[in-house]
C-alpha atoms as a PDB file:
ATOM      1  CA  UNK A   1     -33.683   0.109  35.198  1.00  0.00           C
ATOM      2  CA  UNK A   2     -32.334   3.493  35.531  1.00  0.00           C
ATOM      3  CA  UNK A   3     -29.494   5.097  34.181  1.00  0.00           C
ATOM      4  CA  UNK A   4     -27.645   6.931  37.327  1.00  0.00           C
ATOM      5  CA  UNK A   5     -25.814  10.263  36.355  1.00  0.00           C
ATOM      6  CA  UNK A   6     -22.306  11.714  36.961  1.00  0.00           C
ATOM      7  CA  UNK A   7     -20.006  14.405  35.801  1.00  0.00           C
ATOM      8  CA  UNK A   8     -16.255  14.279  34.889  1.00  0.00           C
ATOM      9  CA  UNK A   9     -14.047  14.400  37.924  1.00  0.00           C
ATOM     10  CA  UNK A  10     -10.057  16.088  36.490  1.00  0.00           C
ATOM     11  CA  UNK A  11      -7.280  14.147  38.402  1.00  0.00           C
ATOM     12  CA  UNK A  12      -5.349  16.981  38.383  1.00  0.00           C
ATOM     13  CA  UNK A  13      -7.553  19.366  40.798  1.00  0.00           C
ATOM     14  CA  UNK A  14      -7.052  16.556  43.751  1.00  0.00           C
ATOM     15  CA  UNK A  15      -8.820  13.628  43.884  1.00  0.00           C
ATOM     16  CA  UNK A  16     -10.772  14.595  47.235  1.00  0.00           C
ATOM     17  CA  UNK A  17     -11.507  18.239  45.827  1.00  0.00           C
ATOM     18  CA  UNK A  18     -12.753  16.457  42.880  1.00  0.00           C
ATOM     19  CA  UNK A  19     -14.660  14.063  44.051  1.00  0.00           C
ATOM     20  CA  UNK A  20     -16.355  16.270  46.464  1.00  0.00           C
ATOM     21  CA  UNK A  21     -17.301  18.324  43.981  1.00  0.00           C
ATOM     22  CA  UNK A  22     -18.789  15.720  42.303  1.00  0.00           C
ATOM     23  CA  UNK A  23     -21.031  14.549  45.364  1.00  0.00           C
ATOM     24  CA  UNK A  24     -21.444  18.180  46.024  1.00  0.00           C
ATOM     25  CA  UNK A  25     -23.264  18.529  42.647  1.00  0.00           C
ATOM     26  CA  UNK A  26     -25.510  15.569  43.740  1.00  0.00           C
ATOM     27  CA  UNK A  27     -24.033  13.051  41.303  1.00  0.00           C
ATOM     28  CA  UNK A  28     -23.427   9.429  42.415  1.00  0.00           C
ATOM     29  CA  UNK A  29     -21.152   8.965  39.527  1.00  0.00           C
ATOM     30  CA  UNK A  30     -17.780  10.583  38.160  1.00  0.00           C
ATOM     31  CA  UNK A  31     -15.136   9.517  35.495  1.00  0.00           C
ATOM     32  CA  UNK A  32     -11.851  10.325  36.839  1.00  0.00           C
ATOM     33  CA  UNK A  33     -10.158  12.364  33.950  1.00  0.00           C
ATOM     34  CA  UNK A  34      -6.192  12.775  34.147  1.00  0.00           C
ATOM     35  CA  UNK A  35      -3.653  13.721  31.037  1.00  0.00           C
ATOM     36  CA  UNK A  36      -0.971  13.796  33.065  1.00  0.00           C
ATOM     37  CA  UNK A  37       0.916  10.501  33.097  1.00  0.00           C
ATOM     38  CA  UNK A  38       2.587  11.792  36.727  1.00  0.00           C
ATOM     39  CA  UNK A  39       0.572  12.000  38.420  1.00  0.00           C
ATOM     40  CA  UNK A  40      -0.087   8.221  38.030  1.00  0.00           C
ATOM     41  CA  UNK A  41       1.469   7.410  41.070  1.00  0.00           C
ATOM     42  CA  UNK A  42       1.153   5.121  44.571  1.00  0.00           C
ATOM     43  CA  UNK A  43       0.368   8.304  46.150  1.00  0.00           C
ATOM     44  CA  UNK A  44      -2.085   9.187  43.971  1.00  0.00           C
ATOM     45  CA  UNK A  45      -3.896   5.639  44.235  1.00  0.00           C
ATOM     46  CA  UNK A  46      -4.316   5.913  47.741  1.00  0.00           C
ATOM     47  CA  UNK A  47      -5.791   9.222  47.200  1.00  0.00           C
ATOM     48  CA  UNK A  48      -8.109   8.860  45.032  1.00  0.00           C
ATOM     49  CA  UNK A  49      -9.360   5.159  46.885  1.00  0.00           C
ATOM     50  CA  UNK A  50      -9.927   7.071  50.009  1.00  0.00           C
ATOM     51  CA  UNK A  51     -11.560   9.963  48.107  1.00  0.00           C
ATOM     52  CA  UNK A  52     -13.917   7.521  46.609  1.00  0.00           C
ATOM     53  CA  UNK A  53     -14.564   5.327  49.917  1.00  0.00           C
ATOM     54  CA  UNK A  54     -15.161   8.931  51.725  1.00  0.00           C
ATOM     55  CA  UNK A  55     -17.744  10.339  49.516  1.00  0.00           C
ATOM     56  CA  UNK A  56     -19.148   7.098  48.330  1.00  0.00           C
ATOM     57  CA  UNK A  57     -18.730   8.333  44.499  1.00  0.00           C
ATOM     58  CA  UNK A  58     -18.731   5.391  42.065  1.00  0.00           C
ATOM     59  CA  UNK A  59     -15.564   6.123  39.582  1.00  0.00           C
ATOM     60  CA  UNK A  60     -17.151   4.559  36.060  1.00  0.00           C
ATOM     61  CA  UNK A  61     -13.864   4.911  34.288  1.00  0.00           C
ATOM     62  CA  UNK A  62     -10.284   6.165  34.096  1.00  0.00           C
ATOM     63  CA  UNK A  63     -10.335   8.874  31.051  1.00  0.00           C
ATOM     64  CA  UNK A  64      -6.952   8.231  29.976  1.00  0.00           C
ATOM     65  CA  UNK A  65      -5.138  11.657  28.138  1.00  0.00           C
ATOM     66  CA  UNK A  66      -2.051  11.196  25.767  1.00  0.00           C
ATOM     67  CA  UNK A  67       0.848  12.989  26.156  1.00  0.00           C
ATOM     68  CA  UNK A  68       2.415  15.012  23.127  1.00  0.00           C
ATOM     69  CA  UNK A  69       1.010  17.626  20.603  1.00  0.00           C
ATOM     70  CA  UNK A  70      -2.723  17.414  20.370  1.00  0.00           C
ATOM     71  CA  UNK A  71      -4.815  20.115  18.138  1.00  0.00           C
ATOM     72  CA  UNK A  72      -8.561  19.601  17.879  1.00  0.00           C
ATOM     73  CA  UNK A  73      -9.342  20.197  14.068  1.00  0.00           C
ATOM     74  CA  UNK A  74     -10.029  18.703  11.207  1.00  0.00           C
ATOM     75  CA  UNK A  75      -6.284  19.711   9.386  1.00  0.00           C
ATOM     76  CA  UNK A  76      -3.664  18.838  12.576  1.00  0.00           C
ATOM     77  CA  UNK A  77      -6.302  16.389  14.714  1.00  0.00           C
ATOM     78  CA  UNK A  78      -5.267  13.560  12.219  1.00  0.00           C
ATOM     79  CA  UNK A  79      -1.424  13.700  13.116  1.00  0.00           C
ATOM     80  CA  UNK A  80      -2.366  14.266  16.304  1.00  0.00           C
ATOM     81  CA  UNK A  81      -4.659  12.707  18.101  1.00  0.00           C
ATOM     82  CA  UNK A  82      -4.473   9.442  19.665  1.00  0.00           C
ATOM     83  CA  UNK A  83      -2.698   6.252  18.737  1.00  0.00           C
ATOM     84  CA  UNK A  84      -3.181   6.550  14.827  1.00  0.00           C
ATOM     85  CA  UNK A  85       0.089   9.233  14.654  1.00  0.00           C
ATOM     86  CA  UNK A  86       2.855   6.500  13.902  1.00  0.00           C
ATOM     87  CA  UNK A  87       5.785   8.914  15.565  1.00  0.00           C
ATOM     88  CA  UNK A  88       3.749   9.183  19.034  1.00  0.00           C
ATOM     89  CA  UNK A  89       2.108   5.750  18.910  1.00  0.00           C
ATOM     90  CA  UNK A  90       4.960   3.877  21.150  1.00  0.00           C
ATOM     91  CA  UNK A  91       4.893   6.521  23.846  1.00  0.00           C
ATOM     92  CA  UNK A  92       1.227   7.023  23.908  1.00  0.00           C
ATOM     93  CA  UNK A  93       0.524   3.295  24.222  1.00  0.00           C
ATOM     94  CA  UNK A  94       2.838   2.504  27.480  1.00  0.00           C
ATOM     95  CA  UNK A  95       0.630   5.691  28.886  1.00  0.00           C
ATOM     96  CA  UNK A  96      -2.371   3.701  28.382  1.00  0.00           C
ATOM     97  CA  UNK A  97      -0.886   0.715  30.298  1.00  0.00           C
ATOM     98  CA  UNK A  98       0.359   2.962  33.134  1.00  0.00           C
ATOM     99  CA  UNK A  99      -3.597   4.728  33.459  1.00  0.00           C
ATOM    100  CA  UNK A 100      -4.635   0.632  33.337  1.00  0.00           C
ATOM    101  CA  UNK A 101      -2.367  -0.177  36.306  1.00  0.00           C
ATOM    102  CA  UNK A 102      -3.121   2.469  38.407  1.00  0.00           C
ATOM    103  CA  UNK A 103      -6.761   2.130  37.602  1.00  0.00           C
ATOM    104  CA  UNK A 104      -6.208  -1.757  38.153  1.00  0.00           C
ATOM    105  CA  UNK A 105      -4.803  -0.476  41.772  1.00  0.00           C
ATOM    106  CA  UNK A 106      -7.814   2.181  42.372  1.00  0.00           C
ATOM    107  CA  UNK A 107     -10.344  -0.644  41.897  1.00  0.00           C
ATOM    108  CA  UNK A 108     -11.452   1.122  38.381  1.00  0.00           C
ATOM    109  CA  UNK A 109     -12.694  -1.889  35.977  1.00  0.00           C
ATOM    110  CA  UNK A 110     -12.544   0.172  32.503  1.00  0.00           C
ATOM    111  CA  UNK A 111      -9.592   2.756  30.563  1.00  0.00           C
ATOM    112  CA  UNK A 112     -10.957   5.084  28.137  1.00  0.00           C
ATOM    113  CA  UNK A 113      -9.406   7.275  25.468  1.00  0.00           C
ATOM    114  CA  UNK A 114      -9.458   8.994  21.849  1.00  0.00           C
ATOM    115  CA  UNK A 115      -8.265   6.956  19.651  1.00  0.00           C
ATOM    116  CA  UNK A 116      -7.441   9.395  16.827  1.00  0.00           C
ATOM    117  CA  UNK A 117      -8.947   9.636  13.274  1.00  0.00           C
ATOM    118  CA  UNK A 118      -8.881   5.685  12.379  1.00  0.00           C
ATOM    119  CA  UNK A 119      -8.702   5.302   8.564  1.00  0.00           C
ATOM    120  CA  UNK A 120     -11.898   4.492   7.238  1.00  0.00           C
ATOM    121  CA  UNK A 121     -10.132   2.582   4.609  1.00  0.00           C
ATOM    122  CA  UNK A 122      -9.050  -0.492   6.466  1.00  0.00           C
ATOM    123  CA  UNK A 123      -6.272  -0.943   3.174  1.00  0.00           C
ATOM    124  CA  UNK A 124      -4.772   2.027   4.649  1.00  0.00           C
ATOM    125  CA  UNK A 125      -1.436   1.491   5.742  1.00  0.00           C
ATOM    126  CA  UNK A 126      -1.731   3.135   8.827  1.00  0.00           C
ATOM    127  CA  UNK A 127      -4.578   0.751   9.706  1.00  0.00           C
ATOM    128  CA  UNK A 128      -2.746  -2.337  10.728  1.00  0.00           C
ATOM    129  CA  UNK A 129      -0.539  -0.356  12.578  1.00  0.00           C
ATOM    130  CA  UNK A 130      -3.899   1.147  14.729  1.00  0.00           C
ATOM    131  CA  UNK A 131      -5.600  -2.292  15.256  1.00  0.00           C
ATOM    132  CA  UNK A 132      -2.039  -3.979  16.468  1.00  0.00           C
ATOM    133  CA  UNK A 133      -1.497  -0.983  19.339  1.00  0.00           C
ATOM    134  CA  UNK A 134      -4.777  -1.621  20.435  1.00  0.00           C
ATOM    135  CA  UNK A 135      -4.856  -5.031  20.311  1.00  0.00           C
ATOM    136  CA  UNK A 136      -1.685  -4.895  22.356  1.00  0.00           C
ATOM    137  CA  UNK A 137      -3.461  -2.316  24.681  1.00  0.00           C
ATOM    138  CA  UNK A 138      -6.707  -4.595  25.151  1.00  0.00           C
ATOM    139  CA  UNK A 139      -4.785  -7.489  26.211  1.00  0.00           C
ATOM    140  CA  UNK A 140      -2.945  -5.542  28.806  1.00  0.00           C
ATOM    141  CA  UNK A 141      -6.088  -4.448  30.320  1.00  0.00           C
ATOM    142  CA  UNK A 142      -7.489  -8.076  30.070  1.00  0.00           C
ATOM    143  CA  UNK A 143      -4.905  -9.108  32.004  1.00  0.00           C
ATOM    144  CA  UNK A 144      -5.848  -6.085  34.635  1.00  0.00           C
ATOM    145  CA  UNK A 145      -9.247  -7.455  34.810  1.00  0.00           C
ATOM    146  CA  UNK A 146     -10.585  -4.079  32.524  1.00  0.00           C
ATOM    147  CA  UNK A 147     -12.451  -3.295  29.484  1.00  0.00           C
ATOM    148  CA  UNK A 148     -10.754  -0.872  27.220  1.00  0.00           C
ATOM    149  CA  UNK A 149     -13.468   1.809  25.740  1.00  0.00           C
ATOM    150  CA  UNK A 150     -13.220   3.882  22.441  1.00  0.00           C
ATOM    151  CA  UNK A 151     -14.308   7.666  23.067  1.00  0.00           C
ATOM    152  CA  UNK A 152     -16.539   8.202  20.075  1.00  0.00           C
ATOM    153  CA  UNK A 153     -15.659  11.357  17.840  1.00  0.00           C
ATOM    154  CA  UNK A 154     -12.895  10.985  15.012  1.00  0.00           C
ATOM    155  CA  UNK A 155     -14.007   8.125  13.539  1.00  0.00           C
ATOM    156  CA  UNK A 156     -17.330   7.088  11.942  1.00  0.00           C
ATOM    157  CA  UNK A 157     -19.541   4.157  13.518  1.00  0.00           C
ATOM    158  CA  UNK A 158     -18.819   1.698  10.890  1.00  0.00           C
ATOM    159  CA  UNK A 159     -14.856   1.937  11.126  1.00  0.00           C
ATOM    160  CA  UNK A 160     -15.308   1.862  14.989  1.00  0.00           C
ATOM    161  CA  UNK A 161     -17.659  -1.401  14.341  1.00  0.00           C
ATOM    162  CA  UNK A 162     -14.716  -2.830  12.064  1.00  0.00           C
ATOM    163  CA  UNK A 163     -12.010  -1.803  14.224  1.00  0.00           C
ATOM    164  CA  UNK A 164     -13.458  -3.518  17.117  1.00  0.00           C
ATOM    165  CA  UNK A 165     -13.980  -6.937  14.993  1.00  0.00           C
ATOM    166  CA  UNK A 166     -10.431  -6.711  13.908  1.00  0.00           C
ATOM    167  CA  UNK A 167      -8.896  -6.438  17.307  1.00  0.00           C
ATOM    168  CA  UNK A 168     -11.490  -9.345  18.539  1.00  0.00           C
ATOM    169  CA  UNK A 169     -10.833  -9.386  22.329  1.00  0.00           C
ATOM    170  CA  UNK A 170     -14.196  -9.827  24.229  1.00  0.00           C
ATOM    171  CA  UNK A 171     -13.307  -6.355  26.604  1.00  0.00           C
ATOM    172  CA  UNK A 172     -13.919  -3.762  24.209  1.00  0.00           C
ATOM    173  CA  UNK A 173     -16.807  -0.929  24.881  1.00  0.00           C
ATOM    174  CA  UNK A 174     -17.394   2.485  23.810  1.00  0.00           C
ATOM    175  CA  UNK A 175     -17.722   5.661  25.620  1.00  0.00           C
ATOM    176  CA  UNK A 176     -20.278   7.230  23.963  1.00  0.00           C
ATOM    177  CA  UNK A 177     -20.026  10.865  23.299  1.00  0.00           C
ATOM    178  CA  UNK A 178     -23.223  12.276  21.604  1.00  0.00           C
ATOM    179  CA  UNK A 179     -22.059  15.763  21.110  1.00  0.00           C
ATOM    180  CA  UNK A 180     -18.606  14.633  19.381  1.00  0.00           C
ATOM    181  CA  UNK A 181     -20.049  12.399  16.781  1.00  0.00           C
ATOM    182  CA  UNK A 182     -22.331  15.613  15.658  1.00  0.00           C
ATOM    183  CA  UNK A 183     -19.077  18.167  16.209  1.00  0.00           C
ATOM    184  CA  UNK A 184     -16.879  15.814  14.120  1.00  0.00           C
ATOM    185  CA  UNK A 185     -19.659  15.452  11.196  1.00  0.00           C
ATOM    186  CA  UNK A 186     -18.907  11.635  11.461  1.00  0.00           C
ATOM    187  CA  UNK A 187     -23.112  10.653  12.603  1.00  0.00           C
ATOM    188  CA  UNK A 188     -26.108  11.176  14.094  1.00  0.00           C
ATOM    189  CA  UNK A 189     -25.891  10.023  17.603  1.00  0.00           C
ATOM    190  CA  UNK A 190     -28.953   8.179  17.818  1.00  0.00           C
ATOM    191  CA  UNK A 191     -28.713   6.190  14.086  1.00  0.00           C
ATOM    192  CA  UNK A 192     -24.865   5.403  15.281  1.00  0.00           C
ATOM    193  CA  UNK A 193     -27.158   3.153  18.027  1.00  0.00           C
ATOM    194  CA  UNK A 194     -27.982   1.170  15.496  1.00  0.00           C
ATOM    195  CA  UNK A 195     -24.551   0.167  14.396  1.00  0.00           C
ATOM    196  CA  UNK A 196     -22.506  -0.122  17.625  1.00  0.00           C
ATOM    197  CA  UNK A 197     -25.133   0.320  20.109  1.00  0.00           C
ATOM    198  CA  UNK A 198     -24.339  -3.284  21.607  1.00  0.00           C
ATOM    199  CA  UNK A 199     -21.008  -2.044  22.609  1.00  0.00           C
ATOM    200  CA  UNK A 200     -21.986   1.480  24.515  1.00  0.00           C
ATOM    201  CA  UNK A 201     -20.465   1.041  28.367  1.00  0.00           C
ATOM    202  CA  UNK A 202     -20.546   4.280  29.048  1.00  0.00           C
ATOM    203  CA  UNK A 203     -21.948   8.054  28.151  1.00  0.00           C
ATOM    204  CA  UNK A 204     -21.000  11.399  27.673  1.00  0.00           C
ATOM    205  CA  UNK A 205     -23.510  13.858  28.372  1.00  0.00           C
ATOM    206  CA  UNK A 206     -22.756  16.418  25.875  1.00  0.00           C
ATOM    207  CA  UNK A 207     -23.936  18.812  23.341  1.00  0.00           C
ATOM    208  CA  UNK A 208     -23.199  20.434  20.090  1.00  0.00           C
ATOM    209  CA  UNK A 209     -23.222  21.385  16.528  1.00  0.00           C
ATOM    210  CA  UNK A 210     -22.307  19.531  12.980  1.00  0.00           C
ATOM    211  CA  UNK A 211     -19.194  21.531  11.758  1.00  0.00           C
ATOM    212  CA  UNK A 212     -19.671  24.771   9.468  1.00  0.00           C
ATOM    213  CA  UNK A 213     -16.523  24.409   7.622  1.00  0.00           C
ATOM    214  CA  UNK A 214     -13.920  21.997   6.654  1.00  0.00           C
ATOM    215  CA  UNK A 215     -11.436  23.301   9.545  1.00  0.00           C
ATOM    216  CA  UNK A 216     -13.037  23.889  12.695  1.00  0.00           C
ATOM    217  CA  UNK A 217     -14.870  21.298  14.864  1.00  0.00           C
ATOM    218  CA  UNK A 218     -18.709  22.299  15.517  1.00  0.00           C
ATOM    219  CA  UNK A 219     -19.428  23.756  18.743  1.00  0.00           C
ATOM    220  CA  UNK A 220     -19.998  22.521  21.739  1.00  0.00           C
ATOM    221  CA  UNK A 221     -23.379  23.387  23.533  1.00  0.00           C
ATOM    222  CA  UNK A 222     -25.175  23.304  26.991  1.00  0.00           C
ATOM    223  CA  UNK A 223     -26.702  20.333  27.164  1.00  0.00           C
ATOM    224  CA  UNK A 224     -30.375  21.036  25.361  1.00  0.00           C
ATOM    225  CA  UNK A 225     -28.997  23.913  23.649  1.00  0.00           C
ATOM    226  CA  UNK A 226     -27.365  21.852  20.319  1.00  0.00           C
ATOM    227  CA  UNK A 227     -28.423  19.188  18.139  1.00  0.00           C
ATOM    228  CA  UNK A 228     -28.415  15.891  20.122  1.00  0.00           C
ATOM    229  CA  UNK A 229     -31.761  14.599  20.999  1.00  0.00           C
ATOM    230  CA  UNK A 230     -31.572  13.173  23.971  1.00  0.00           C
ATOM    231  CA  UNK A 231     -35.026  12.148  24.656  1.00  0.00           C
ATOM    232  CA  UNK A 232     -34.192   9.774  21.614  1.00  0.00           C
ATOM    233  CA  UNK A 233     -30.968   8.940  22.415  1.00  0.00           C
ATOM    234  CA  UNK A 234     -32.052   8.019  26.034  1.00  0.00           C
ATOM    235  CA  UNK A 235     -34.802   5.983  24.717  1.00  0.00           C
ATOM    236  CA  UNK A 236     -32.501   4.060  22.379  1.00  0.00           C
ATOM    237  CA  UNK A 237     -29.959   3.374  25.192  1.00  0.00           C
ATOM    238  CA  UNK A 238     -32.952   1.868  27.345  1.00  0.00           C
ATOM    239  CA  UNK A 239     -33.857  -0.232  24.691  1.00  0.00           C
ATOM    240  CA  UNK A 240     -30.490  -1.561  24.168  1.00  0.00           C
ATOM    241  CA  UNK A 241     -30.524  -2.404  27.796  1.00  0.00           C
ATOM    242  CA  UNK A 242     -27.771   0.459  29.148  1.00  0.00           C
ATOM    243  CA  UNK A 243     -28.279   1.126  32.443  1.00  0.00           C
ATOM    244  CA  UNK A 244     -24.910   2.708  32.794  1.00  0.00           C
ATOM    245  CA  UNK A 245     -23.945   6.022  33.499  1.00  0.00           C
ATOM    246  CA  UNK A 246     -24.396   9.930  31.903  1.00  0.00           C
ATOM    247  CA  UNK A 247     -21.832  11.678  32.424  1.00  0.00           C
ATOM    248  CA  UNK A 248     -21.969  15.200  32.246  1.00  0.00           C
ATOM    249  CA  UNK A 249     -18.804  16.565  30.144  1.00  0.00           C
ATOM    250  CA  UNK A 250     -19.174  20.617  29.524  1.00  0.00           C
ATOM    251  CA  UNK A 251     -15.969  22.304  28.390  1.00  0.00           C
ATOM    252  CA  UNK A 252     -15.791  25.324  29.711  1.00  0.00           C
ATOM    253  CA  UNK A 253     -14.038  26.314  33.530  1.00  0.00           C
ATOM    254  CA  UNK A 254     -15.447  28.759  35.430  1.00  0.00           C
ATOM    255  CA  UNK A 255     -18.378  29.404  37.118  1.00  0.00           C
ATOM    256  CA  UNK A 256     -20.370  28.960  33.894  1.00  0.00           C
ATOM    257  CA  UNK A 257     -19.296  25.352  33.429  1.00  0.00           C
ATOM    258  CA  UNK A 258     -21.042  24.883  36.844  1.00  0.00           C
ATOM    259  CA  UNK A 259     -24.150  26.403  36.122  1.00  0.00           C
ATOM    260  CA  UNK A 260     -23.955  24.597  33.205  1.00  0.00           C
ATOM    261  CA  UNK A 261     -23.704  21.467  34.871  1.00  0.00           C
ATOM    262  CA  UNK A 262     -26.417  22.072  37.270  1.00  0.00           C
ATOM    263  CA  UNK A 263     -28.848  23.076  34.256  1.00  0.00           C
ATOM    264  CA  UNK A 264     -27.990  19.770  32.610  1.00  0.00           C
ATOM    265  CA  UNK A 265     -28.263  17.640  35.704  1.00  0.00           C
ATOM    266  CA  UNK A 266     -32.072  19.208  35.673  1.00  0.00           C
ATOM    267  CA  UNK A 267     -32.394  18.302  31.951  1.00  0.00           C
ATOM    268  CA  UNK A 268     -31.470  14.842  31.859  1.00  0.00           C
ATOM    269  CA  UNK A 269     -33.140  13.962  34.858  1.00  0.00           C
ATOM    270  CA  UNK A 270     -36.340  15.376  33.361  1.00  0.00           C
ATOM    271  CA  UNK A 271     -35.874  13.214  30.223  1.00  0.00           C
ATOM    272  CA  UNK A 272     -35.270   9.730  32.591  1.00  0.00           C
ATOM    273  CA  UNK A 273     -38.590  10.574  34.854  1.00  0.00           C
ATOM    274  CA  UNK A 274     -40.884  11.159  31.298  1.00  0.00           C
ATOM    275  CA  UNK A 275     -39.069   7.888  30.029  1.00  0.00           C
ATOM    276  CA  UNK A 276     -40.779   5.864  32.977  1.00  0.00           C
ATOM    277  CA  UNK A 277     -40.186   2.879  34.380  1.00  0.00           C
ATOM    278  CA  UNK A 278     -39.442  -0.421  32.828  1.00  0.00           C
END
């Protein structure tokens, strides 16, 4: 069993640029990242089919971006982010069930976004508001054929655990991303295993830093540079059975994001060859 890697693969830079670029990088895998709900078109779907079928890149997962004011902090991020905000909630929502058609039409089996900050007290009003949008949300994509997947980050393991009891639809997952449990201060990446493990479809490859004040996310690192321990983490996925996909996510542009990319690529595929085989 072994986990095959990939890197994030932005909609908006053309789907064959992008997906050449991912090959190009010698990954086998991309998610297809797009916050821009225009671009969800026929067009596009033919695109990014032939894209796929030329470079023979498997597409993991449409990484679905909401539309609307988004800050990434610990003061705005809760009126902001996601599907918990009650006065972008409607919009955001028939987004998600455009990025599930077209993804349903570009032969992609799984939608994945940020939630938002779900209230950890499940007698919070906003709450039943939350679990009803994405209850609505994981029915659509049942009826696409799709699992819907949680990006970890603003919420802690054990409201992501209750959320996805509460909505109770058998195509729930969760995008797992390391880095953004740490930068968020909500867990320990490998301990959250423990918790939701059973329900990781997919993996961010990414690095970082518990937050230094109340405000301001903690950084995000090169991959072997922060505090994720990814031998562990690895080793808990393989227990748990993954044999899904790392997917390289740096946040940067530029020619350092590349290098970046390539140094990570090394890293993790250093980690899989000590892990042996099953």
């Amino acid at each position: 069993m072994t986990m095959k890697l990939g890197v994030m693969a932005p909609l908006p830079d053309g789907p064959e640029d992008a997906l050449a670029n991912v090959r190009d990088l010698g990954f086998s895998t991309c998610q297809v990242v797009n916050w821009h709900e225009a671009l969800f078109t026929d067009e596009m779907i033919d695109r990014l089919t032939n894209a796929a079928a030329e470079t023979g890149i498997e597409i993991t997962t449409l990484w679905v971006g909401l539309p609307g004011r988004t800050v990434w902090n610990f003061l705005e991020g809760p009126i902001t982010i996601g599907l918990v905000p009650e006065w972008q909630r409607s919009k955001r929502l028939d987004v998600l069930k455009k990025g599930s058609d077209f993804a349903r039409a570009a032969g992609i089996d799984s939608i994945t976004t940020h939630v938002g900050f779900i209230p950890e007290n499940p007698s919070d009003p906003l709450y039943a508001g939350v679990v009803q949008a994405l209850t609505e949300i994981a029915r659509h994509c049942a009826d696409n054929n799709q699992s819907f997947w949680f990006e970890t980050g603003q919420e802690t393991p054990v409201t992501l655990l209750r959320t996805i009891d509460d909505i109770g639809t058998d195509n729930l997952g969760i995008n797992l991303d390391p880095a953004n449990l740490l930068m968020y201060g909500k867990a320990n990446p490998v301990d959250a295993l423990d918790v939701f493990g059973k329900y990781v479809r997919g993996v961010h490859a990414k690095d970082g830093e518990y937050p230094s004040n109340g405000r301001d996310l903690g950084i995000e690192k090169p991959l072997g540079e922060g505090r994720v321990n990814f031998p562990a983490l690895l080793r808990g996925l393989r227990s748990l059975g993954y044999n899904g996909a790392l997917t390289i996510e740096r946040e940067i542009s530029g020619p350092q994001q590349i290098a970046d990319i390539r140094a990570g690529k090394q890293f993790l595929e250093e980690i899989i060859a000590s892990l042996g085989a099953d």
